[in-house]
Protein backbone atom coordinates (compact mmCIF):
# COMPACT_ATOMS: atom_id res chain seq x y z
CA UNK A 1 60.73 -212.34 27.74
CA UNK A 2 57.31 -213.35 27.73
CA UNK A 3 57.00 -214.20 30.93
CA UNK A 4 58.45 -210.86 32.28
CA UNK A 5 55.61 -208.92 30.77
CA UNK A 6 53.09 -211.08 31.83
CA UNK A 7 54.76 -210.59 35.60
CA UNK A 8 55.25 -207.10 34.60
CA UNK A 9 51.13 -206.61 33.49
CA UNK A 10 50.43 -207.52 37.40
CA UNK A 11 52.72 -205.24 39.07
CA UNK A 12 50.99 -202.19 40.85
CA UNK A 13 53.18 -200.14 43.47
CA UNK A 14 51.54 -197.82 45.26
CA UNK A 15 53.72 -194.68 46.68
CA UNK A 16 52.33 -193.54 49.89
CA UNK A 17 53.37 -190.00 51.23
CA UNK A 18 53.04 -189.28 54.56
CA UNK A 19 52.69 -185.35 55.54
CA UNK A 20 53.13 -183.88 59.22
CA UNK A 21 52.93 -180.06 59.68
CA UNK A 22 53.14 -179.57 56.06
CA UNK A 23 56.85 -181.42 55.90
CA UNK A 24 57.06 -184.82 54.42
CA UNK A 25 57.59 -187.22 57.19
CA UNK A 26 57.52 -190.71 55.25
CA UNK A 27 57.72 -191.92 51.81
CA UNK A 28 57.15 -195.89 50.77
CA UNK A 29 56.48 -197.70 48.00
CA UNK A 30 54.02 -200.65 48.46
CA UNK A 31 53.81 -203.83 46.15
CA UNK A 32 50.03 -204.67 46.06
CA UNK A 33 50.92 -208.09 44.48
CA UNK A 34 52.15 -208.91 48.18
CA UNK A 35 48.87 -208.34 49.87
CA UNK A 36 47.88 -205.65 52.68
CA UNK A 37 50.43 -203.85 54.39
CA UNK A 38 50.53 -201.81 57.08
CA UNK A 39 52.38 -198.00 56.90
CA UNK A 40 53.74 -198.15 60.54
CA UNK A 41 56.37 -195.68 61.74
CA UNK A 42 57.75 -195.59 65.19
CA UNK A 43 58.34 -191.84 64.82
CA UNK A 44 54.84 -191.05 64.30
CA UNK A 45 53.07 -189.14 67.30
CA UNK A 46 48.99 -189.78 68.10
CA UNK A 47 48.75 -186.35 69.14
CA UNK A 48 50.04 -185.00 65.97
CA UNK A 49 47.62 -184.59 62.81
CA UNK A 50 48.71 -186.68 59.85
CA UNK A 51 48.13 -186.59 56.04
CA UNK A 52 48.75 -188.97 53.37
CA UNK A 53 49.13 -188.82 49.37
CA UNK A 54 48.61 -191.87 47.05
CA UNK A 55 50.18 -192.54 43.78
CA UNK A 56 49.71 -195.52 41.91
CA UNK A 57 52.45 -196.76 39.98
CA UNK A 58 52.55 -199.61 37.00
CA UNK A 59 54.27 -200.49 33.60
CA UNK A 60 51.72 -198.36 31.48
CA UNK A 61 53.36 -194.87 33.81
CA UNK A 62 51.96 -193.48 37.00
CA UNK A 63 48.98 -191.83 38.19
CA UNK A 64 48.39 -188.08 39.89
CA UNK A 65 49.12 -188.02 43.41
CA UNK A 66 45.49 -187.52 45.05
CA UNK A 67 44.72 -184.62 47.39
CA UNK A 68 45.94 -184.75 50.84
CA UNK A 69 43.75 -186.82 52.90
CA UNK A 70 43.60 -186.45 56.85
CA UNK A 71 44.67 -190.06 58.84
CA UNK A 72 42.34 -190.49 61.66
């Protein structure tokens, strides 16, 4: 049990929103204990605007989402 909570007390997900034309387009969850990774969607259009949310996510509950941010 101990060592679950100290596994646990490392744990941060990340849930990353993706927004296009005000509809939500893509939704993932991201372990930061794994390192960087990429949001890459093959139905995503460079001509399109995009936005994203961010909500950070551990054992001690879960954060606001932030404002909508513009990907450029």
């Amino acid at each position: 049990m101990l060592k679950r909570a100290a596994i646990l007390a490392t744990l941060v997900l990340l849930t990353v929103q993706l927004f296009a034309q005000q509809q939500l387009a893509y939704c993932n969850l991201i372990n930061l204990d794994q390192g960087y990774t990429p949001i890459w969607s093959k139905g995503m259009d460079k001509e399109k605007p995009y936005y994203f949310r961010i909500e950070a996510l551990n054992e001690n509950g879960q954060s606001k989402l932030s404002d909508l941010i513009k990907a450029e």
